[in-house]
PDB file of N, CA and C in Angstrom:
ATOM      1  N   UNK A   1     116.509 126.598  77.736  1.00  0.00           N
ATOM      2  CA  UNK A   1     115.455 126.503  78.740  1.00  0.00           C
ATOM      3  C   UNK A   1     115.696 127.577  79.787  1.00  0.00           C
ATOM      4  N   UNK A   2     114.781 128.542  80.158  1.00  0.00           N
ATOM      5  CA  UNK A   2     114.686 129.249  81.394  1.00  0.00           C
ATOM      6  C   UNK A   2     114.836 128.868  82.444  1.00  0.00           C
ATOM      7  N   UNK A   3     115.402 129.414  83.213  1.00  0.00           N
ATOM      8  CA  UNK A   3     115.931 128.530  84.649  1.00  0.00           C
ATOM      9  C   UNK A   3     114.699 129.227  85.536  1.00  0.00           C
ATOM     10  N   UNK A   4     114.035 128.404  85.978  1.00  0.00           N
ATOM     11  CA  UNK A   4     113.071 128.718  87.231  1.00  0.00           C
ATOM     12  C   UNK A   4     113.767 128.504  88.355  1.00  0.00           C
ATOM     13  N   UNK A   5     112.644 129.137  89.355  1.00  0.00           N
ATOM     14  CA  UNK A   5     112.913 128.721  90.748  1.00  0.00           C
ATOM     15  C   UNK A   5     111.849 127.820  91.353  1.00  0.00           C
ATOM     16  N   UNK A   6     112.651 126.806  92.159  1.00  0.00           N
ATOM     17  CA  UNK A   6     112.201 125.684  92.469  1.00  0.00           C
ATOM     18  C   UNK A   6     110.619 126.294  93.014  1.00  0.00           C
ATOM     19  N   UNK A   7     110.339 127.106  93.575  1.00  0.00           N
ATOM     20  CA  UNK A   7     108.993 127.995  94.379  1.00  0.00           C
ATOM     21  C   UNK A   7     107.994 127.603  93.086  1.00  0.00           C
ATOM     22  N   UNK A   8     108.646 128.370  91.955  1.00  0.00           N
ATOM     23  CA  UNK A   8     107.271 127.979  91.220  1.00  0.00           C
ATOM     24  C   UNK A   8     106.384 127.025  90.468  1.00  0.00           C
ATOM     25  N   UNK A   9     107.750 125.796  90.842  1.00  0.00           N
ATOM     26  CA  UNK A   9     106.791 124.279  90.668  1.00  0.00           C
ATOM     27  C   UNK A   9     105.279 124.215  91.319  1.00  0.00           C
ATOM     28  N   UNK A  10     105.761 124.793  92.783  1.00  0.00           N
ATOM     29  CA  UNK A  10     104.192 124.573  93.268  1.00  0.00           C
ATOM     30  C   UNK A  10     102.928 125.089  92.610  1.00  0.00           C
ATOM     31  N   UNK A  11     103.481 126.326  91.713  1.00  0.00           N
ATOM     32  CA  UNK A  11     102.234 126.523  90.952  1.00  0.00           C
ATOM     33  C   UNK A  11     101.481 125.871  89.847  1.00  0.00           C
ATOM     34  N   UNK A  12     102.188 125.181  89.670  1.00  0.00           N
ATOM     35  CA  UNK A  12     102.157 124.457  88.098  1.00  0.00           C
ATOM     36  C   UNK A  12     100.899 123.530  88.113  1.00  0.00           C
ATOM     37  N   UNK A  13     100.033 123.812  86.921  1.00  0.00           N
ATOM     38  CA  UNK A  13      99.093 122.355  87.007  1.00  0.00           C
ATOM     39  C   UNK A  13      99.733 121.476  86.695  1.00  0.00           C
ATOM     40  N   UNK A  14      99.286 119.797  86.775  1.00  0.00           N
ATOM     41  CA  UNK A  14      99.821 118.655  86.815  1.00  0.00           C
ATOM     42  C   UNK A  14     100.289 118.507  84.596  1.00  0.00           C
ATOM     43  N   UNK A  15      99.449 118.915  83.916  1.00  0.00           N
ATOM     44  CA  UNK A  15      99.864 119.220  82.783  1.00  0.00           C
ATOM     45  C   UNK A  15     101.288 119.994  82.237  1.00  0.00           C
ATOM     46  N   UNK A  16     101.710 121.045  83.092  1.00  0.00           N
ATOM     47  CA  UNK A  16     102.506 121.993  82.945  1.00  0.00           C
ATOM     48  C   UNK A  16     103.503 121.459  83.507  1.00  0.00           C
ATOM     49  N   UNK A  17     103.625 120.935  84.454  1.00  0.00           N
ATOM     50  CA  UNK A  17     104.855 120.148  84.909  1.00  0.00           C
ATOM     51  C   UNK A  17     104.916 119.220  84.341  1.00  0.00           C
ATOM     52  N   UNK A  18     103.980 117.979  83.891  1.00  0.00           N
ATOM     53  CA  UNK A  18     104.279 116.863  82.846  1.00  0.00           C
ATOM     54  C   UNK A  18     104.811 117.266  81.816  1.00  0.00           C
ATOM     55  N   UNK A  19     104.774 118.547  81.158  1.00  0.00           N
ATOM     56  CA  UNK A  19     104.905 118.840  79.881  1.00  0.00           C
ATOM     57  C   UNK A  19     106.530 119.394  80.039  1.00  0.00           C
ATOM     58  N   UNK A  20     107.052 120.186  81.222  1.00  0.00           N
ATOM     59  CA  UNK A  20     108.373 120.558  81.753  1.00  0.00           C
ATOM     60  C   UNK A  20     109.030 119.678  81.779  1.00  0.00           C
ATOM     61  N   UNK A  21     108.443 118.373  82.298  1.00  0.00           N
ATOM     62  CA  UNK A  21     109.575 117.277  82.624  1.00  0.00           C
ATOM     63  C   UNK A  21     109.656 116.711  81.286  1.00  0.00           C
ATOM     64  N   UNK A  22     108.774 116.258  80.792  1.00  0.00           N
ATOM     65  CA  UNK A  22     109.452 115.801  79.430  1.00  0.00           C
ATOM     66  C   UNK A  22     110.580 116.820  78.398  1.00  0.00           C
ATOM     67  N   UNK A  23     110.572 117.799  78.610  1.00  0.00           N
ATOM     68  CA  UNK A  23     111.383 118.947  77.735  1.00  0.00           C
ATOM     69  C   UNK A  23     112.739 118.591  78.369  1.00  0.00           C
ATOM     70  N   UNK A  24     112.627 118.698  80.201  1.00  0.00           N
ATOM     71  CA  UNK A  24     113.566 118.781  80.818  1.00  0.00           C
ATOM     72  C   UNK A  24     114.633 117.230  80.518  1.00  0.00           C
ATOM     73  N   UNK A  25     113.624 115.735  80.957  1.00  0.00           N
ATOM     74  CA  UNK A  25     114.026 115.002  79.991  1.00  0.00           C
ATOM     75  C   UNK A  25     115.039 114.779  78.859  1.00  0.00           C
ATOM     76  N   UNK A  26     114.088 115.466  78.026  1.00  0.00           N
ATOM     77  CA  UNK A  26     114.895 115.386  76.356  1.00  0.00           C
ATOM     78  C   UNK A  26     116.278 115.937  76.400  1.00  0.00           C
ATOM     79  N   UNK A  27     116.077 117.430  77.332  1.00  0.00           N
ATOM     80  CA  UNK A  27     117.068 118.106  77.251  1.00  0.00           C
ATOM     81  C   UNK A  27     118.884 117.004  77.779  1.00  0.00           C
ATOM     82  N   UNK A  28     118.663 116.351  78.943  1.00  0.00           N
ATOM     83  CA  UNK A  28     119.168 115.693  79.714  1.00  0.00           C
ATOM     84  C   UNK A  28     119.674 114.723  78.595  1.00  0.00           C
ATOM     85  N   UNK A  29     118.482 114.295  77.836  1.00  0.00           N
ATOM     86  CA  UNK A  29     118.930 112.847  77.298  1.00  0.00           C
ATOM     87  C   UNK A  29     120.175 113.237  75.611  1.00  0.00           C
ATOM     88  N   UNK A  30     119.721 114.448  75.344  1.00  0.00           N
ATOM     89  CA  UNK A  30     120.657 114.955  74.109  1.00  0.00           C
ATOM     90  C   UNK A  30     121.933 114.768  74.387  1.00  0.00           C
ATOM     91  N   UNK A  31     122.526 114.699  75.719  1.00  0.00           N
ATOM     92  CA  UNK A  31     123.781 114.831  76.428  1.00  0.00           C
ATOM     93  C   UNK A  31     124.579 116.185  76.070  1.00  0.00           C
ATOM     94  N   UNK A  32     124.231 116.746  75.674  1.00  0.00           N
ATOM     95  CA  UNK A  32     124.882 117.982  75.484  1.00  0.00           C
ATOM     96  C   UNK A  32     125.381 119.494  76.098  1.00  0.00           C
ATOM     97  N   UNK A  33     124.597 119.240  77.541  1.00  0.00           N
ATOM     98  CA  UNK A  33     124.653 120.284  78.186  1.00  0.00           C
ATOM     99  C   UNK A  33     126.311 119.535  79.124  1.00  0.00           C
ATOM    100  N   UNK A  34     126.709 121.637  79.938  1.00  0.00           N
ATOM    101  CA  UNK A  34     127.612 120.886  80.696  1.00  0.00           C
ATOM    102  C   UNK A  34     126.747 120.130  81.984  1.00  0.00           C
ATOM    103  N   UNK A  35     128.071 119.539  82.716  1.00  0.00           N
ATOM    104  CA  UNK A  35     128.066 119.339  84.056  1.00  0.00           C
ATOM    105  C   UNK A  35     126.636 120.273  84.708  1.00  0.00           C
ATOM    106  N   UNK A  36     127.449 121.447  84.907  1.00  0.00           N
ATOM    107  CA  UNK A  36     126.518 122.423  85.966  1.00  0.00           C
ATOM    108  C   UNK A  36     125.121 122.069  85.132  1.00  0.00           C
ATOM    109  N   UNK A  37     124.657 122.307  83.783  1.00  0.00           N
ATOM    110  CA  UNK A  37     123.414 122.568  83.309  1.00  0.00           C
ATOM    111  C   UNK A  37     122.520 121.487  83.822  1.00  0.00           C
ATOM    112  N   UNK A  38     123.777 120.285  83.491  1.00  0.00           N
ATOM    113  CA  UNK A  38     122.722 118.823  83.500  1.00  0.00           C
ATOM    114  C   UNK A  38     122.231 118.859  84.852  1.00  0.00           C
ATOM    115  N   UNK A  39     123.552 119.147  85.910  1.00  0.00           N
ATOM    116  CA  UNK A  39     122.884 119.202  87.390  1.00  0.00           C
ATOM    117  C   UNK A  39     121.438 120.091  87.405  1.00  0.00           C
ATOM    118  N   UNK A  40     121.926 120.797  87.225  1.00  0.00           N
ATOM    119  CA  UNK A  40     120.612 122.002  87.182  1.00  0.00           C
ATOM    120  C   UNK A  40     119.494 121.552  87.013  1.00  0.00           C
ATOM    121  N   UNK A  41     119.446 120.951  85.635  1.00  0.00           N
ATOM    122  CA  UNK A  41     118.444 120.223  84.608  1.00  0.00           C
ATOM    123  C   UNK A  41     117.703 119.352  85.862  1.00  0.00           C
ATOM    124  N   UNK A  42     118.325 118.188  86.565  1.00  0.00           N
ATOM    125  CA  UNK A  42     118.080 116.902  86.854  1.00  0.00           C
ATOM    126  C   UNK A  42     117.406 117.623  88.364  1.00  0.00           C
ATOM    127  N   UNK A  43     117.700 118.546  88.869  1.00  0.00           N
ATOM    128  CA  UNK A  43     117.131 119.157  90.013  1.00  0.00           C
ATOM    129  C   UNK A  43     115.711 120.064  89.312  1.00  0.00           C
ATOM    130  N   UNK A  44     115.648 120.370  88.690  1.00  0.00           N
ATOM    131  CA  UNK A  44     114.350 120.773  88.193  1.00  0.00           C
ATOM    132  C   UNK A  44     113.651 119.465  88.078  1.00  0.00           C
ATOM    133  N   UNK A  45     113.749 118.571  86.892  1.00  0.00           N
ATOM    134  CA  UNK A  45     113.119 117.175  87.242  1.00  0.00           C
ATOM    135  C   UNK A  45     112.708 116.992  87.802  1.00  0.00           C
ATOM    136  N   UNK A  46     113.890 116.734  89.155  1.00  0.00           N
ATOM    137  CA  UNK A  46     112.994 116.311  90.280  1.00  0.00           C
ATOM    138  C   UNK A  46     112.140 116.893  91.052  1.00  0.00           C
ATOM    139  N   UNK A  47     111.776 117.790  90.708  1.00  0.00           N
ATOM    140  CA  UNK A  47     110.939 119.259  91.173  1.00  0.00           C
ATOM    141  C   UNK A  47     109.702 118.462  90.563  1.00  0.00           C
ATOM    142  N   UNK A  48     110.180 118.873  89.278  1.00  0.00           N
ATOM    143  CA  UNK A  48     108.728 118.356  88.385  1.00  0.00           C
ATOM    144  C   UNK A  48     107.697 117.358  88.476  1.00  0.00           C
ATOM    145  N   UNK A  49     108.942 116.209  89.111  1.00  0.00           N
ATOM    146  CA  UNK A  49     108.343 114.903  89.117  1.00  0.00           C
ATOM    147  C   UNK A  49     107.375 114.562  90.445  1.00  0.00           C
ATOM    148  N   UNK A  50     108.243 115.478  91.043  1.00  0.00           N
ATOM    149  CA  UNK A  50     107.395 115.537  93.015  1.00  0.00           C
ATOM    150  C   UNK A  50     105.963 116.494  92.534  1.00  0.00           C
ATOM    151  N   UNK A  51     105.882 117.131  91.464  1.00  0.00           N
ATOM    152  CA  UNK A  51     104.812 117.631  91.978  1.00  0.00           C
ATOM    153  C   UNK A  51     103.691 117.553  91.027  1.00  0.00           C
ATOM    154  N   UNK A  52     104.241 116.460  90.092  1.00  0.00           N
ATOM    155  CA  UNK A  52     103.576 115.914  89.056  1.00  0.00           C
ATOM    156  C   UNK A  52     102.576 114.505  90.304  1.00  0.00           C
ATOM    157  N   UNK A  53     103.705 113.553  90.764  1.00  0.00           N
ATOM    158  CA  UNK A  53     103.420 113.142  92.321  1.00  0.00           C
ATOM    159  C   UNK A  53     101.724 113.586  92.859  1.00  0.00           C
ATOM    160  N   UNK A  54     102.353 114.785  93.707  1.00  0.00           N
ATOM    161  CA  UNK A  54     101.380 116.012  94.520  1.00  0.00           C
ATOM    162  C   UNK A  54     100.161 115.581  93.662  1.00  0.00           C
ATOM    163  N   UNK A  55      99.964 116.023  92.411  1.00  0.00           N
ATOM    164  CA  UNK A  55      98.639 115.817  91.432  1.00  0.00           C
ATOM    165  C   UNK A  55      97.975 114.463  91.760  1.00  0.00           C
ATOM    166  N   UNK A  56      98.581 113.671  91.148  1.00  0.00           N
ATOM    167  CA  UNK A  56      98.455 112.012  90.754  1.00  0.00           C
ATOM    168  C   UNK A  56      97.970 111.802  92.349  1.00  0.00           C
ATOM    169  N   UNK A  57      98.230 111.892  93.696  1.00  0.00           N
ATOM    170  CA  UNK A  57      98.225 111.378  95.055  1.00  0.00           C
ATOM    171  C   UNK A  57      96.666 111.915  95.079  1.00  0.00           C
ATOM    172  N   UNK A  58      96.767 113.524  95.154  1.00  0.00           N
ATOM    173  CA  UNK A  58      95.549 114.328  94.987  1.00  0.00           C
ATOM    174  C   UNK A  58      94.606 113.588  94.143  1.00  0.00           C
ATOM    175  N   UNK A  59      94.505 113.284  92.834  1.00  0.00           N
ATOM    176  CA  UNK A  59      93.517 112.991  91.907  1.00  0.00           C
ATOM    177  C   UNK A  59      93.062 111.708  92.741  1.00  0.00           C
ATOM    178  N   UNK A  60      94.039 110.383  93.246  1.00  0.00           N
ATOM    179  CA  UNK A  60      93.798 109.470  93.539  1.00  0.00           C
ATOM    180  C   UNK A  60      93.309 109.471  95.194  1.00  0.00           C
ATOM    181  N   UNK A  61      92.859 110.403  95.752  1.00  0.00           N
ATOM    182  CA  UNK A  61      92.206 110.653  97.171  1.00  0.00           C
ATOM    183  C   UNK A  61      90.783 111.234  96.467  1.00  0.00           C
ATOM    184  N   UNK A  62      90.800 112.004  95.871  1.00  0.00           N
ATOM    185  CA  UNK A  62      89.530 112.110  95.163  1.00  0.00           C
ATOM    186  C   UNK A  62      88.514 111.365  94.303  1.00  0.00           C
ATOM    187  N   UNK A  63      89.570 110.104  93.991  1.00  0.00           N
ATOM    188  CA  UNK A  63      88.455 109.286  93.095  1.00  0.00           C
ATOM    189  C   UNK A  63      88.055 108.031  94.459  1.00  0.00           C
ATOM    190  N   UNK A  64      88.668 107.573  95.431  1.00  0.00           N
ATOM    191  CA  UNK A  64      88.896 106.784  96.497  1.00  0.00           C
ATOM    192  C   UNK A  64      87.814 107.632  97.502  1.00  0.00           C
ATOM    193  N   UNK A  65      87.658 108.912  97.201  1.00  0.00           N
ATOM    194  CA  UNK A  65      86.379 109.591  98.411  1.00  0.00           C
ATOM    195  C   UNK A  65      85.177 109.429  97.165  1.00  0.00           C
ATOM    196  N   UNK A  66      85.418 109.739  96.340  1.00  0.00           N
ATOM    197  CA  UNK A  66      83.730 109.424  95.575  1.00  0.00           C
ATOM    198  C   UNK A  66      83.513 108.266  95.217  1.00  0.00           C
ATOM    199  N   UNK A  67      84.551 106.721  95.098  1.00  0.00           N
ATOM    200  CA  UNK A  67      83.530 105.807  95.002  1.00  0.00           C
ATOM    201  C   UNK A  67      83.372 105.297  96.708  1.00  0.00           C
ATOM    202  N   UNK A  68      84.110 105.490  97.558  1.00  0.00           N
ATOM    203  CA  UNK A  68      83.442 105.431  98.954  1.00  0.00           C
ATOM    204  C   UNK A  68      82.021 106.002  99.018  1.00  0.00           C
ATOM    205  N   UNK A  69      82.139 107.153  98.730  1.00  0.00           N
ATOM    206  CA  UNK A  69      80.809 107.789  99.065  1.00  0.00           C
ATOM    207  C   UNK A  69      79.310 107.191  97.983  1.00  0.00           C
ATOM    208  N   UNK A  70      79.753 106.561  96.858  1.00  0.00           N
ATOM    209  CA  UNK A  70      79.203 106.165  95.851  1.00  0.00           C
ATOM    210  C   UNK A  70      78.391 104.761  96.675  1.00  0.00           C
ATOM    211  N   UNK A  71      78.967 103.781  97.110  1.00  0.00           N
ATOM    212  CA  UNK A  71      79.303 102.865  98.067  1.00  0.00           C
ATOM    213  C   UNK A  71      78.666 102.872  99.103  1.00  0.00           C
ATOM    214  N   UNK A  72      78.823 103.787  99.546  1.00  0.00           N
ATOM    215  CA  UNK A  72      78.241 104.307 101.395  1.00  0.00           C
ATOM    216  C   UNK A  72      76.251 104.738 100.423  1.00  0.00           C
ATOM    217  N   UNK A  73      76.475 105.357  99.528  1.00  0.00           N
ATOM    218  CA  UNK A  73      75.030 105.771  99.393  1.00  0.00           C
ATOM    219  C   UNK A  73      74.368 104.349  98.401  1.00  0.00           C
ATOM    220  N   UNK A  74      74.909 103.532  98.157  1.00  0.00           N
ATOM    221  CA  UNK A  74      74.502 102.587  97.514  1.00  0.00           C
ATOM    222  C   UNK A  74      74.259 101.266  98.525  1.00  0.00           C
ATOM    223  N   UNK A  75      74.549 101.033  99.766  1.00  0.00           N
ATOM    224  CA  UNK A  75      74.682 100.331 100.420  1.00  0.00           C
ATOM    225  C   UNK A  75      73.172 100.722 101.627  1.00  0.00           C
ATOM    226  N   UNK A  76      73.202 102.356 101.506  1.00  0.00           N
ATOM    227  CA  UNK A  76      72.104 102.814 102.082  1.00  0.00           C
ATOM    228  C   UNK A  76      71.296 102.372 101.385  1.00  0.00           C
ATOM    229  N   UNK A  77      71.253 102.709 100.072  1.00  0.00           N
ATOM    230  CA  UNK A  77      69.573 102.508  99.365  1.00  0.00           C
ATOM    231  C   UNK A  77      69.365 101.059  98.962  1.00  0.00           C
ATOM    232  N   UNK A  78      70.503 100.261  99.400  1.00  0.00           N
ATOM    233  CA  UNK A  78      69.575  98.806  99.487  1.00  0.00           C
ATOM    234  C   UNK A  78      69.487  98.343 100.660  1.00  0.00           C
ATOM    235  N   UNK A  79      69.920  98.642 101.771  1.00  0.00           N
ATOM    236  CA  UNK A  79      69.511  98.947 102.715  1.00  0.00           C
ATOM    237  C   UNK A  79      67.700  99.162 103.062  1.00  0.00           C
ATOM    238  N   UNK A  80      68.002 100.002 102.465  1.00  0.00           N
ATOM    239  CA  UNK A  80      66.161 100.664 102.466  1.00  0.00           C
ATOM    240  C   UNK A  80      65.618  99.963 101.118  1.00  0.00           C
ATOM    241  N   UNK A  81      65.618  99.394 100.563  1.00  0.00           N
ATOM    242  CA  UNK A  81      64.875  98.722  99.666  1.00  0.00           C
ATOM    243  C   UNK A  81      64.745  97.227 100.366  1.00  0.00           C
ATOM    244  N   UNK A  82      65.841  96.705 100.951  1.00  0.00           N
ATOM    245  CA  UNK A  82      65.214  95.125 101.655  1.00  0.00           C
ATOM    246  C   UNK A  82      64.168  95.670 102.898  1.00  0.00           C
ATOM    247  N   UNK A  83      64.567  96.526 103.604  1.00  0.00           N
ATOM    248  CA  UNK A  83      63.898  97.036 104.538  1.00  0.00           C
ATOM    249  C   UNK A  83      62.269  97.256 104.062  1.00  0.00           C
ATOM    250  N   UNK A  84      61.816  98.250 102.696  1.00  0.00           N
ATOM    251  CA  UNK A  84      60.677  97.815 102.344  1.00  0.00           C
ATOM    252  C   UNK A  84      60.133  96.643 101.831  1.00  0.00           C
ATOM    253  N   UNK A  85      60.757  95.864 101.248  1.00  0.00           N
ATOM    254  CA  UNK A  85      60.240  94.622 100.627  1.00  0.00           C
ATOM    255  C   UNK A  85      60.168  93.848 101.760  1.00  0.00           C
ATOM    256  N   UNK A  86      60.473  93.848 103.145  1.00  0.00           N
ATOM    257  CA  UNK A  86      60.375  93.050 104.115  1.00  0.00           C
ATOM    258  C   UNK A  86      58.918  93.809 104.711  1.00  0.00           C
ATOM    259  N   UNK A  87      58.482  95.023 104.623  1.00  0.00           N
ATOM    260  CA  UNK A  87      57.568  95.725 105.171  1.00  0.00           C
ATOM    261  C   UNK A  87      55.600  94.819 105.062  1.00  0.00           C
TER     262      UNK A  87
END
């Protein structure tokens, strides 16, 4: 495995880091690396996992603003529909 720098987690789509951490994972779980690697290994992880995180938080503020807003405009238009049937 190529050793990155922690900087370019932030670039990663949420796919690309899911897909890192599982490699990184496997790698960990073979037991075969030394000491230093596994450290290494388990600090990338946790790179991965924070910004796998970052995604998942993100996706879940975005689905929480569109059914609000889904909500807010559905609450209007019956709103205005008792409002005419009372007319």
């Amino acid at each position: 495995m190529a050793t990155q720098s922690p900087d370019d987690v932030a670039n990663l789509s949420y796919e690309q880091a899911r897909d890192e951490l599982v490699k990184v994972v496997g790698e960990l779980e073979q037991g075969s690396s030394t000491l230093e690697q596994s450290l290494a290994l388990w600090e990338r992880g946790e790179a991965l996992a924070g910004r796998c995180e970052e995604w998942l938080i993100g996706a879940k503020a975005r689905l929480d603003a569109a059914r609000a807003a889904a909500a807010s405009a559905g609450s209007i238009g019956a709103g205005d529909a008792q409002g005419s049937a009372s007319a």
